[in-house]
C-alpha atoms as a PDB file:
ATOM      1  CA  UNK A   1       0.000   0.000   0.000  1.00  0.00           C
ATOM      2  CA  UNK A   2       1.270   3.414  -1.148  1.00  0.00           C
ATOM      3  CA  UNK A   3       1.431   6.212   1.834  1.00  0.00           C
ATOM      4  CA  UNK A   4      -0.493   9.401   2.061  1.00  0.00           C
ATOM      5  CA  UNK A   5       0.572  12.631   1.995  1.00  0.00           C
ATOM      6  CA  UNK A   6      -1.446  15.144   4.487  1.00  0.00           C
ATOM      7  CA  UNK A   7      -0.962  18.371   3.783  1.00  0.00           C
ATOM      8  CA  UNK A   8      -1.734  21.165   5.844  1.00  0.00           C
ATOM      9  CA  UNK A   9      -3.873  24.168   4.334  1.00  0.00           C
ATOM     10  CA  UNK A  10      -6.152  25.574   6.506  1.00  0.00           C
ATOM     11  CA  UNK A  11      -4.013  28.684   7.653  1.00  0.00           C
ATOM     12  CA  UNK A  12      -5.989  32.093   5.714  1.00  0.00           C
ATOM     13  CA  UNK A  13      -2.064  33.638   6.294  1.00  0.00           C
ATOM     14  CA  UNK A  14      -2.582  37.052   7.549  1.00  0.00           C
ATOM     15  CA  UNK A  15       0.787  38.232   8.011  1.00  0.00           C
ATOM     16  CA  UNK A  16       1.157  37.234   4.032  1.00  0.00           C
ATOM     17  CA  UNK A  17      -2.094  38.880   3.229  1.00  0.00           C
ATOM     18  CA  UNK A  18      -4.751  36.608   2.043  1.00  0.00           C
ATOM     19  CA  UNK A  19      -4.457  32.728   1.163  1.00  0.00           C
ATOM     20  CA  UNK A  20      -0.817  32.272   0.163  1.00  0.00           C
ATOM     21  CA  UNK A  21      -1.553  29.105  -0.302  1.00  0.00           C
ATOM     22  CA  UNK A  22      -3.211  29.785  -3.276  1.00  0.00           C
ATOM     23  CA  UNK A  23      -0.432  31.857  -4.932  1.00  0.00           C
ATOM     24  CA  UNK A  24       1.030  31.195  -7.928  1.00  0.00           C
ATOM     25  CA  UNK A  25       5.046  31.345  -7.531  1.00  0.00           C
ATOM     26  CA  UNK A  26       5.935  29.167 -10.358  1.00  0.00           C
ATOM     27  CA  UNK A  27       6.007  30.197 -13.730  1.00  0.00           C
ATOM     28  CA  UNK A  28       3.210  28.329 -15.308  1.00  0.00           C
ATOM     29  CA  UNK A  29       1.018  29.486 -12.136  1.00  0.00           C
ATOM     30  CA  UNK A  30       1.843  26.811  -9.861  1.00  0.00           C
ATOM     31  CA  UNK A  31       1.910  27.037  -6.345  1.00  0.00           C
ATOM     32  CA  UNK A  32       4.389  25.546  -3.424  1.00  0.00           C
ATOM     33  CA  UNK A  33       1.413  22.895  -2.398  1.00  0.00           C
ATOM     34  CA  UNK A  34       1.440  21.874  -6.699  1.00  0.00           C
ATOM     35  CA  UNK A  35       5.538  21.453  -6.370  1.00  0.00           C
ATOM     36  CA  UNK A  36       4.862  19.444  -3.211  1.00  0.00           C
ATOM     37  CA  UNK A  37       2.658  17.175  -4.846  1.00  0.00           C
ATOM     38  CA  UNK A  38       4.555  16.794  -7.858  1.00  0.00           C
ATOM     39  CA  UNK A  39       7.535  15.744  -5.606  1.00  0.00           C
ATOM     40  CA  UNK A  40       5.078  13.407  -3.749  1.00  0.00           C
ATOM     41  CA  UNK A  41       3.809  11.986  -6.659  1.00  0.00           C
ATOM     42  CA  UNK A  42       7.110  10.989  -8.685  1.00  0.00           C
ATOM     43  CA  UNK A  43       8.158   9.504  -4.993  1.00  0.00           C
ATOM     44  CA  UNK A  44       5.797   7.160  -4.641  1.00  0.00           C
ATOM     45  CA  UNK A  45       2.939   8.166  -2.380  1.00  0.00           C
ATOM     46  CA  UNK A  46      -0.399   7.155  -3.302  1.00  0.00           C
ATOM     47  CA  UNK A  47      -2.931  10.199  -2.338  1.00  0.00           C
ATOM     48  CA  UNK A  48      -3.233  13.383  -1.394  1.00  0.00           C
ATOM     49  CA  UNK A  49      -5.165  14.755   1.664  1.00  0.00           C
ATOM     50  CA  UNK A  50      -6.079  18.559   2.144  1.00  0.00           C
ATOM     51  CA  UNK A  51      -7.206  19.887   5.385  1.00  0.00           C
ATOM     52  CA  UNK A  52      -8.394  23.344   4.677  1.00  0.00           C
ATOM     53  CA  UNK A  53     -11.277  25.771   6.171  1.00  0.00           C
ATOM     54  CA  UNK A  54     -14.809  25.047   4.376  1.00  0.00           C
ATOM     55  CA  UNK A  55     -14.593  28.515   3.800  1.00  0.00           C
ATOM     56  CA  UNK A  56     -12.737  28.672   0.704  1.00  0.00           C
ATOM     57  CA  UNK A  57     -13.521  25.252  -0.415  1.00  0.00           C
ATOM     58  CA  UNK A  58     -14.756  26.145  -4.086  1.00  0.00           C
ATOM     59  CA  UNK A  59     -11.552  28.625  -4.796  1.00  0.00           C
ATOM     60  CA  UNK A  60      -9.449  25.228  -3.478  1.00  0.00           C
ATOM     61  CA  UNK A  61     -10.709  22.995  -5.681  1.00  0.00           C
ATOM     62  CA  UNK A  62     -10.913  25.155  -9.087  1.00  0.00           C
ATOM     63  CA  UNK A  63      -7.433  26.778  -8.185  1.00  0.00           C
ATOM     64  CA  UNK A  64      -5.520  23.299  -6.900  1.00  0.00           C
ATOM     65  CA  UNK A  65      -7.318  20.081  -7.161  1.00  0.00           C
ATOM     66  CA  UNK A  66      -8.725  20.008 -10.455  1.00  0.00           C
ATOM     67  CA  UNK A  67      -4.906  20.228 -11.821  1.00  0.00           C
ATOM     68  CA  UNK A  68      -4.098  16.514  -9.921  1.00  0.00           C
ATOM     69  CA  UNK A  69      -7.113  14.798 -11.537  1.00  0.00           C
ATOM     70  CA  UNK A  70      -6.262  11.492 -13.062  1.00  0.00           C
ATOM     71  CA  UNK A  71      -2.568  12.520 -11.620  1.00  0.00           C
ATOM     72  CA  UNK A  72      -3.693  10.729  -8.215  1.00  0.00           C
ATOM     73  CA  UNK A  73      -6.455  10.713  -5.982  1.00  0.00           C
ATOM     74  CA  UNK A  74      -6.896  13.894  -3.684  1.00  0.00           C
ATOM     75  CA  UNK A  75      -9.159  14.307  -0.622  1.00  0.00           C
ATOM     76  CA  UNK A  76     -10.383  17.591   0.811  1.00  0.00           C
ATOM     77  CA  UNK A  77     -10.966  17.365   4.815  1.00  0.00           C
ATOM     78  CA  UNK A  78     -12.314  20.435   7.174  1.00  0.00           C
ATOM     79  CA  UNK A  79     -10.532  21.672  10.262  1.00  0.00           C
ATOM     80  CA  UNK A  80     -12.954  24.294  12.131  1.00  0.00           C
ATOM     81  CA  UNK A  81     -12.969  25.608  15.450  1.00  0.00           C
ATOM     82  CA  UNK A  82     -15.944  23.552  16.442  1.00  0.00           C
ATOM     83  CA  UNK A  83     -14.421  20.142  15.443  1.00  0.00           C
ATOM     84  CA  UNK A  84     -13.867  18.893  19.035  1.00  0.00           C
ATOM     85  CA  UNK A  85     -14.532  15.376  20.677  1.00  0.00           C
ATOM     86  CA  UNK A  86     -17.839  14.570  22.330  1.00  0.00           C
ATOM     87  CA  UNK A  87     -18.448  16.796  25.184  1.00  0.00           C
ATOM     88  CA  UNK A  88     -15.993  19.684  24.793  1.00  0.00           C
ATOM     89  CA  UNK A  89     -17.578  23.109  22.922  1.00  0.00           C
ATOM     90  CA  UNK A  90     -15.185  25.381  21.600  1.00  0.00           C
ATOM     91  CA  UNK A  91     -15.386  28.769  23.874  1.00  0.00           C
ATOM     92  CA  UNK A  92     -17.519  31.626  22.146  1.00  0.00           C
ATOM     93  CA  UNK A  93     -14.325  33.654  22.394  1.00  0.00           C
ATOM     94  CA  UNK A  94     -12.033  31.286  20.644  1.00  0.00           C
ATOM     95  CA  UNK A  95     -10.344  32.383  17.256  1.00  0.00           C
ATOM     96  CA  UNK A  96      -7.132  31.368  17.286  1.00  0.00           C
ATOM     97  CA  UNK A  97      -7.204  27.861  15.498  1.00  0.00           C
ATOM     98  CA  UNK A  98      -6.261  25.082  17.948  1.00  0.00           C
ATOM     99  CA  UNK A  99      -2.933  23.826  16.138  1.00  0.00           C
ATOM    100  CA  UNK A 100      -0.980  21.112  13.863  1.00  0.00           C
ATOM    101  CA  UNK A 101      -1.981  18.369  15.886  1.00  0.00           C
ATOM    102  CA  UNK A 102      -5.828  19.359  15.681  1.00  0.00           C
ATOM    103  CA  UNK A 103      -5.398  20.129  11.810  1.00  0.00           C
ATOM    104  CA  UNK A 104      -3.735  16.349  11.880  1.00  0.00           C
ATOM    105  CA  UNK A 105      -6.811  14.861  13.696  1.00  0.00           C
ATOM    106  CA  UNK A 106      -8.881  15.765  10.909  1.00  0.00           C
ATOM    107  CA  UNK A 107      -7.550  13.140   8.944  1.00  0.00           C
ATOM    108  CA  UNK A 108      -8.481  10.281  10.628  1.00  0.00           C
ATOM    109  CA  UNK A 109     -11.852   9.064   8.800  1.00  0.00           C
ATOM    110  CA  UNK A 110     -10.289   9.134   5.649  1.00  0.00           C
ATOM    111  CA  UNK A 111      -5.957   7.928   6.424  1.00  0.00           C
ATOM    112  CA  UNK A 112      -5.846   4.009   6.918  1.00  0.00           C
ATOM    113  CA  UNK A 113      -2.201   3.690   5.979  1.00  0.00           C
ATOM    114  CA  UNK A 114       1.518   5.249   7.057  1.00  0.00           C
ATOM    115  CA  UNK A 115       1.342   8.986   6.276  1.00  0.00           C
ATOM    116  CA  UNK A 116       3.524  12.168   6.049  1.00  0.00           C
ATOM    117  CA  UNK A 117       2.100  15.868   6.867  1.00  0.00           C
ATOM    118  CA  UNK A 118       3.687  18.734   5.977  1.00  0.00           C
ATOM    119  CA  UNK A 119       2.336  22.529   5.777  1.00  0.00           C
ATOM    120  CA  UNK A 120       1.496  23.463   2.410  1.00  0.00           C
ATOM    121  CA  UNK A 121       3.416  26.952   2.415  1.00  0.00           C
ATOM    122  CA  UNK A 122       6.932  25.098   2.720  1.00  0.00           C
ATOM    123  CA  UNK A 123       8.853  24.188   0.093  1.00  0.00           C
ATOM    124  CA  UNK A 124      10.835  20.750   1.456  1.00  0.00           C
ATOM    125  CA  UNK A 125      12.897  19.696  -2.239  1.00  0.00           C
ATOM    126  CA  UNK A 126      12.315  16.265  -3.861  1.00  0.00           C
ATOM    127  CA  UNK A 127      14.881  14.570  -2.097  1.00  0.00           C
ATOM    128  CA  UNK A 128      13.256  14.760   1.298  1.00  0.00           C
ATOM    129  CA  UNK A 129       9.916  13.626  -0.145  1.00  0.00           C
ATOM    130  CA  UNK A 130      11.939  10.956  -1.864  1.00  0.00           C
ATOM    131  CA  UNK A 131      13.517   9.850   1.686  1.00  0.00           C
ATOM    132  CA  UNK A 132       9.836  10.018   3.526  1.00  0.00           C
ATOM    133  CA  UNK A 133       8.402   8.044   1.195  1.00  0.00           C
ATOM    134  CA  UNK A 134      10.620   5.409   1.600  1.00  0.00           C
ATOM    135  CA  UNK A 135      10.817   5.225   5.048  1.00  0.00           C
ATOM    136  CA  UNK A 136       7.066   5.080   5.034  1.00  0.00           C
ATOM    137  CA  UNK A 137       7.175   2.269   2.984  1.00  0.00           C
ATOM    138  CA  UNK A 138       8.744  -0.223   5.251  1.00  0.00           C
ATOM    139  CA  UNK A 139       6.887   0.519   8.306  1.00  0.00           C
ATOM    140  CA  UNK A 140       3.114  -0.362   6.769  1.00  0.00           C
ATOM    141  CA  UNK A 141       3.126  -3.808   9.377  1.00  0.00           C
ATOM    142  CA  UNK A 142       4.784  -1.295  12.289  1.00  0.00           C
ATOM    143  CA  UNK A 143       3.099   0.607  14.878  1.00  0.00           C
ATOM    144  CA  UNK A 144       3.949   3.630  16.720  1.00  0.00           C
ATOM    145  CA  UNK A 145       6.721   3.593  14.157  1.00  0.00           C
ATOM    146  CA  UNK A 146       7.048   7.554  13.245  1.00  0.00           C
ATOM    147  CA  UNK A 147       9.450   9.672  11.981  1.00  0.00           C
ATOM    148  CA  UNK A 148      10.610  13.541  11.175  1.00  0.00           C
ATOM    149  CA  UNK A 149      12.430  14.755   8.021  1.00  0.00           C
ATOM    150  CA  UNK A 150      16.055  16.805  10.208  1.00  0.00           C
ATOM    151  CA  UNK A 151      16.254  19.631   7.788  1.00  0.00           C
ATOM    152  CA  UNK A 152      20.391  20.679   8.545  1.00  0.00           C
ATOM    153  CA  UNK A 153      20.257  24.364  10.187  1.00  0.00           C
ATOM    154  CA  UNK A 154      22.215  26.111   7.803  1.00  0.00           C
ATOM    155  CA  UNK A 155      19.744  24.685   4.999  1.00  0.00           C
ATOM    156  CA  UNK A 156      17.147  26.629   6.351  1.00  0.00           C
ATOM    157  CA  UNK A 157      18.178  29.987   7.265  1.00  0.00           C
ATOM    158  CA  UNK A 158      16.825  33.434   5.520  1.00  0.00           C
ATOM    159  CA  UNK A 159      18.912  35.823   3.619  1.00  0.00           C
ATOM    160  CA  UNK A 160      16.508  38.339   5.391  1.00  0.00           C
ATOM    161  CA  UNK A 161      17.178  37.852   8.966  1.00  0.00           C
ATOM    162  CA  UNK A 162      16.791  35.773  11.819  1.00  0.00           C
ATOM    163  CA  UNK A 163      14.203  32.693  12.335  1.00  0.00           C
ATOM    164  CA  UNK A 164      13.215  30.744  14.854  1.00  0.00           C
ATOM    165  CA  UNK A 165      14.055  26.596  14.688  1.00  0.00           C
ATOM    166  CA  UNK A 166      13.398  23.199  16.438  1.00  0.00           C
ATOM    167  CA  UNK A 167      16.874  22.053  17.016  1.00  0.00           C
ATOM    168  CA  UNK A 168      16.449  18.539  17.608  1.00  0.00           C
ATOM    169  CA  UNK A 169      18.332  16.347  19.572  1.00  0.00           C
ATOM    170  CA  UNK A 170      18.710  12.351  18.685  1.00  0.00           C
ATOM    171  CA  UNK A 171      20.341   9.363  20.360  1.00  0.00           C
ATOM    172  CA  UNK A 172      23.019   6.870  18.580  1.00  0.00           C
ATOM    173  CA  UNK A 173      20.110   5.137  16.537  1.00  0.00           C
ATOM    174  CA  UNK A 174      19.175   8.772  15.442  1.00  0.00           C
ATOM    175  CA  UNK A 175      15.940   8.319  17.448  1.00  0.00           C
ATOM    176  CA  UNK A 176      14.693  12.120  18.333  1.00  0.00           C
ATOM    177  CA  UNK A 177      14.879  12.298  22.016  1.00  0.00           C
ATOM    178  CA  UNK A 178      13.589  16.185  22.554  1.00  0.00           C
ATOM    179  CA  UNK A 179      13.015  19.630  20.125  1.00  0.00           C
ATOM    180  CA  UNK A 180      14.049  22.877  21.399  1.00  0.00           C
ATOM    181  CA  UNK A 181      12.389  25.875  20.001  1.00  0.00           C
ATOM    182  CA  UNK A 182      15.053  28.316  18.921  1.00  0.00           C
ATOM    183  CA  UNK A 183      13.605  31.912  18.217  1.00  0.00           C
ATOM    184  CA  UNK A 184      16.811  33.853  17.038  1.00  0.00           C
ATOM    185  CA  UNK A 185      18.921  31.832  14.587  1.00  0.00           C
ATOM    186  CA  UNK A 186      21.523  33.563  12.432  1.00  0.00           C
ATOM    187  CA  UNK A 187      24.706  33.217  10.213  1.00  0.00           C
ATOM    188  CA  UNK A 188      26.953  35.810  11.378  1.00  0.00           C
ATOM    189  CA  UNK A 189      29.332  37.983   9.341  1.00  0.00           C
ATOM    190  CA  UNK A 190      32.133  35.042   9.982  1.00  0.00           C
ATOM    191  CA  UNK A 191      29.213  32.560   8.111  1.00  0.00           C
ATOM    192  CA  UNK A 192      28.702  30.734  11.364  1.00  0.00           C
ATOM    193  CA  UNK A 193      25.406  29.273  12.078  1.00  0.00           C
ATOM    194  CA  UNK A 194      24.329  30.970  15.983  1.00  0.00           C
ATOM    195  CA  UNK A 195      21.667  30.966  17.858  1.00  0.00           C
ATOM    196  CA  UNK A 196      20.270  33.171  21.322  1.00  0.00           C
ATOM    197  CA  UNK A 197      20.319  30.891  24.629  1.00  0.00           C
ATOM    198  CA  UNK A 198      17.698  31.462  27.461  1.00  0.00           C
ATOM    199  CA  UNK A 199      20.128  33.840  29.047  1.00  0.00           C
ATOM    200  CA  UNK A 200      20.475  35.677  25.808  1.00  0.00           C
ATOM    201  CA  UNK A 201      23.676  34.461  25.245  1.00  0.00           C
ATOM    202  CA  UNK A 202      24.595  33.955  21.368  1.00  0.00           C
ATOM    203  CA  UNK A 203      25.979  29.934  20.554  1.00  0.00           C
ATOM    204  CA  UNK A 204      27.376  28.381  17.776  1.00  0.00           C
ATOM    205  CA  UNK A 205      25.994  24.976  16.703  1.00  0.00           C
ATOM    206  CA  UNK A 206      27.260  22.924  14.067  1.00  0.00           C
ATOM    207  CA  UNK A 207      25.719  23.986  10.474  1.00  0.00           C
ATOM    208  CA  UNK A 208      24.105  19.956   9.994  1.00  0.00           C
ATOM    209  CA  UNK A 209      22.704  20.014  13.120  1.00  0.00           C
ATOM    210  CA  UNK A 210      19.263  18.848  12.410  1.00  0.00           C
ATOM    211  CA  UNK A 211      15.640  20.933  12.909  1.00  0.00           C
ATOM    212  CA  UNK A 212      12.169  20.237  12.343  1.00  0.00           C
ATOM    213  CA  UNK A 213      10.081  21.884   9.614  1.00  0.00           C
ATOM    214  CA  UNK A 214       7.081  20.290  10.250  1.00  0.00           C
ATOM    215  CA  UNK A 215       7.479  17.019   7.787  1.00  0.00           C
ATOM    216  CA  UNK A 216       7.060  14.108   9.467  1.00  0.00           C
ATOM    217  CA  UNK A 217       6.128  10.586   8.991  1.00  0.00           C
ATOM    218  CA  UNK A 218       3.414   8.404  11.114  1.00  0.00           C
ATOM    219  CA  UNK A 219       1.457   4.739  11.301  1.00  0.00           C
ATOM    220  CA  UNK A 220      -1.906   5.366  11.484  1.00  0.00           C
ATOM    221  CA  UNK A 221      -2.221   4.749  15.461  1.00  0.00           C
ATOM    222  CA  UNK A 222      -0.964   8.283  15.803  1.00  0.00           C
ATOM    223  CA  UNK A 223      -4.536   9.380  15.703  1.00  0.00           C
ATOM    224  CA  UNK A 224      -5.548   7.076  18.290  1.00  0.00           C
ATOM    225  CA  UNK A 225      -2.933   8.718  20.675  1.00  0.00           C
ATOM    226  CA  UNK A 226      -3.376  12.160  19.081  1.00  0.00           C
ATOM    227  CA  UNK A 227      -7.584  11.920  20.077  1.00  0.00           C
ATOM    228  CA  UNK A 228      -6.142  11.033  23.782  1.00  0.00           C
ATOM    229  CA  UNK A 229      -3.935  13.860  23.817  1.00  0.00           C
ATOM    230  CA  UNK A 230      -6.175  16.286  22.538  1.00  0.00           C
ATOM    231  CA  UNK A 231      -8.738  15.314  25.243  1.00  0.00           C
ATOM    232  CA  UNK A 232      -5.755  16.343  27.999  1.00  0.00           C
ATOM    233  CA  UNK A 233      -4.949  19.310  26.425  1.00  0.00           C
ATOM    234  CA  UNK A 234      -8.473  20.886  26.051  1.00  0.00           C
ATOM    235  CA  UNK A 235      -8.948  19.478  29.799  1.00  0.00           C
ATOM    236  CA  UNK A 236      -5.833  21.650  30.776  1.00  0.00           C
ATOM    237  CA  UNK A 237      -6.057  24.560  28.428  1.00  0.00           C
ATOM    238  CA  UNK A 238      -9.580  24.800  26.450  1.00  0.00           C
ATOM    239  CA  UNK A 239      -9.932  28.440  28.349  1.00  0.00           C
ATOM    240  CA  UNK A 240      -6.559  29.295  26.854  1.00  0.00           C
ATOM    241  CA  UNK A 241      -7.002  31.669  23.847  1.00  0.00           C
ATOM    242  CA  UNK A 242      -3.611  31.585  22.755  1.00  0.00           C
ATOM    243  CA  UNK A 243      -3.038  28.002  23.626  1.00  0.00           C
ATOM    244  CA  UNK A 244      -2.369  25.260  20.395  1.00  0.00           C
ATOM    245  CA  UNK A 245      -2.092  21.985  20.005  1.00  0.00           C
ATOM    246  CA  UNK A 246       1.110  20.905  18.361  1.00  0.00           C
ATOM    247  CA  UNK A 247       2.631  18.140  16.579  1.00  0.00           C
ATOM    248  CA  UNK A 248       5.453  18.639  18.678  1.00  0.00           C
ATOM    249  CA  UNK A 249       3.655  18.227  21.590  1.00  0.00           C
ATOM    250  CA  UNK A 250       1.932  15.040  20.856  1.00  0.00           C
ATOM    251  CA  UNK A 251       5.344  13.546  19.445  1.00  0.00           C
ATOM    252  CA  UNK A 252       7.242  14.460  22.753  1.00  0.00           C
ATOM    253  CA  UNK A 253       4.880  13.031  25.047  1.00  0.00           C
ATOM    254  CA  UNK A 254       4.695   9.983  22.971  1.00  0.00           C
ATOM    255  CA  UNK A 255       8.604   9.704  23.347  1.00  0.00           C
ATOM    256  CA  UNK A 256       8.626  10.250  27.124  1.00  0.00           C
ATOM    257  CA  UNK A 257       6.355   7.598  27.990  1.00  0.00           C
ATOM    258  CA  UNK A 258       7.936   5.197  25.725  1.00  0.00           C
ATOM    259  CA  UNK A 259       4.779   4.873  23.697  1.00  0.00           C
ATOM    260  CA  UNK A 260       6.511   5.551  20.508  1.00  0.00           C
ATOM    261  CA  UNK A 261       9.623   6.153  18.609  1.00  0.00           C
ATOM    262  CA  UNK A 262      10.506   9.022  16.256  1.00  0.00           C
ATOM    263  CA  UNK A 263      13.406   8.441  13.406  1.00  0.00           C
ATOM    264  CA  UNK A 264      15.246  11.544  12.452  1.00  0.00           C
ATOM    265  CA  UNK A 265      15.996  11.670   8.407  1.00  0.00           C
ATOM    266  CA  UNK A 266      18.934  13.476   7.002  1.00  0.00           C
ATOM    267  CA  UNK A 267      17.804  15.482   3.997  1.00  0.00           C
ATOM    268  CA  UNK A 268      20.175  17.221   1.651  1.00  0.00           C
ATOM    269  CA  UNK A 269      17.492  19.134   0.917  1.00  0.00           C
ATOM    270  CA  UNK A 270      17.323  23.099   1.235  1.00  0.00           C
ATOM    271  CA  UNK A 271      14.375  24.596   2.221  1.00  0.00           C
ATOM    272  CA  UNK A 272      12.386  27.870   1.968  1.00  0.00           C
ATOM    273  CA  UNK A 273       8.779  29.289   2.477  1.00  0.00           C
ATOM    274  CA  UNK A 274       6.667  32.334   1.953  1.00  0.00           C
ATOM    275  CA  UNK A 275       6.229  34.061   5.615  1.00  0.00           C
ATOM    276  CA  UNK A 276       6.170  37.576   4.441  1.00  0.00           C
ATOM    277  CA  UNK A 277       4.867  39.176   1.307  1.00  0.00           C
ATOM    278  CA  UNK A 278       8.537  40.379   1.095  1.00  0.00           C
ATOM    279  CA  UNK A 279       9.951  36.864   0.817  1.00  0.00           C
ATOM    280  CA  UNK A 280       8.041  36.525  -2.366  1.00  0.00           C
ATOM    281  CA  UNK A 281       9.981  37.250  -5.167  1.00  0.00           C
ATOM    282  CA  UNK A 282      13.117  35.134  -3.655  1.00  0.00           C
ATOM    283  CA  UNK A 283      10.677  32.128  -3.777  1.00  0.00           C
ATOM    284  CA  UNK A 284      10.196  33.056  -7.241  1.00  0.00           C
ATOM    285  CA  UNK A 285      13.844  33.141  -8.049  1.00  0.00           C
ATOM    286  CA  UNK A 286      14.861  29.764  -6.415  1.00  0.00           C
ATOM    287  CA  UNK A 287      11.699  27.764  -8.261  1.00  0.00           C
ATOM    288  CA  UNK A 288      12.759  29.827 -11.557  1.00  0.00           C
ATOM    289  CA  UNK A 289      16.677  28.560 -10.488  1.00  0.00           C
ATOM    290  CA  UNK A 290      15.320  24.595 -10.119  1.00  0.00           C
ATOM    291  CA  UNK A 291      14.111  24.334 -13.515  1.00  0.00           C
ATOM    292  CA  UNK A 292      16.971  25.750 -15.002  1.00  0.00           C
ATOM    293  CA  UNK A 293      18.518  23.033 -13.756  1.00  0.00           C
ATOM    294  CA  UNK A 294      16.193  20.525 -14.576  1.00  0.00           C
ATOM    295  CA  UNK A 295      14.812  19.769 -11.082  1.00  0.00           C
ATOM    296  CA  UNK A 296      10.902  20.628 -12.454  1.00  0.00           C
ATOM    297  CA  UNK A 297       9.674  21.200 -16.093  1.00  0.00           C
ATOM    298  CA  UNK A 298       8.249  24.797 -16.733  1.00  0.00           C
ATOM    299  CA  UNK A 299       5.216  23.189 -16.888  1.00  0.00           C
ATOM    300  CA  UNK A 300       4.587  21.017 -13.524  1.00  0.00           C
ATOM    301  CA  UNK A 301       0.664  19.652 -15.063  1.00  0.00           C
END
């Protein structure tokens, strides 16, 4: 059975200004989610799930998932504010959206088999898609069996300024033992990769040290532990405005109590996103650079 790719869509990105999602960087009009599925498609996974708002349902499908038909099978799912378990109600003051991990969750009427999610506003290169879909090819007898794509720091850093990381940590079987978020990561004038301590204190780390970028790879129990989670979490925090759940989150715990185990892939890949209306045109640039070189065709569908 080929995996599934679960992409995450349902952000409206405000500090972009309106659905960047839905914004044609490539030449022919293709977007970063169209590049992703491309990559997904010539590595092997088998369909494509969408978790976006119901909101803009009809611009998704006539913008993005009429290009993939008879490419491979695409499903659209919802993530809303109100989709909580049985006997929770989502607080009347409650806008923020309640995280990865809830977006995730939405995913588990229609996922049967090992799965990858990724947000659909990162580009993540065909050799990482490549490497996921391998890995989640071996593990379709396995349970709580997951793994996350370790993006090498200096991979990921912006030409623009600083950004905030998960450096991750791993064991000698390259099993992720704990993430630590990183807000102020930079490559100083010397070209070495530093970022601010919780004193404030600027460190070096090593420019392959891995970090997440939100691509990881799970069995399909995840959502059994994920619905347990969740339940905790809205227990603990549903009065919270500002409080999300994470992938991270779920992952960690899951480590901790031995529940599960998390491979970290190496990924020669370098990758880049859209945060910032002004990171535009160097998203343009770099697609426009990898099919020069042959990495896409002008034309993706």
């Amino acid at each position: 059975m080929k995996p599934t790719l679960f992409v995450l869509a349902a952000g409206m990105g405000s500090r972009y200004g309106g659905l960047k999602q839905l914004d044609g960087l490539g030449p022919d009009g293709s977007t970063i989610m169209d590049y992703s599925v491309y990559d997904a498609v010539r590595a092997g996974f088998g369909k494509i799930v969408f978790v976006i708002r119901q909101s803009f349902e009809t611009d998704f499908r006539e913008k993005v998932v009429r290009k993939y038909e008879g490419k491979i099978p695409v499903e659209i799912v919802f993530q809303e504010l109100s989709s909580l378990p049985q006997g929770y109600e989502c607080p009347v003051e409650r806008v923020k959206p309640w995280g990865t991990n809830h977006a995730v969750l939405m995913g588990k009427d229609v996922i049967r088999e090992p799965f990858a999610v990724i947000n659909a506003d990162d580009f993540y290169g065909k050799d990482s898609f490549k490497i996921l879909a391998d890995w989640l090819k071996g593990v379709e007898d396995k349970t709580n069996t997951y793994c996350m794509v370790g993006y090498r720091i200096g991979n990921t850093l912006s030409e623009s300024g600083s950004v905030a990381r998960g450096l991750c940590a791993k064991d000698d079987q390259d099993h992720l033992t704990h993430v630590v978020e990183r807000t102020y990561i930079i490559r100083d004038a010397d070209g070495l990769v530093k970022y601010k301590d919780d004193a404030g204190m600027m460190q070096t780390v090593e420019e392959n040290a891995p970090v997440s970028m939100n691509m990881w790879g799970f069995t399909p129990d995840y959502f059994e532990h994920s619905e347990k989670e969740f339940k905790a979490f809205l227990d603990a925090h549903i009065h919270e405005e500002k409080s999300e759940f994470f992938i991270p989150l779920v992952v960690n715990n899951l480590i901790v109590s031995g529940t599960a185990t998390c491979k970290v892939l190496d990924t020669p890949s370098k990758w880049f996103g859209v945060t910032y209306a002004e990171d535009r045109p160097m998203v343009v640039e770099k697609i426009q650079t990898l099919i020069s070189d042959g990495v896409y065709p002008s034309k993706l569908w």
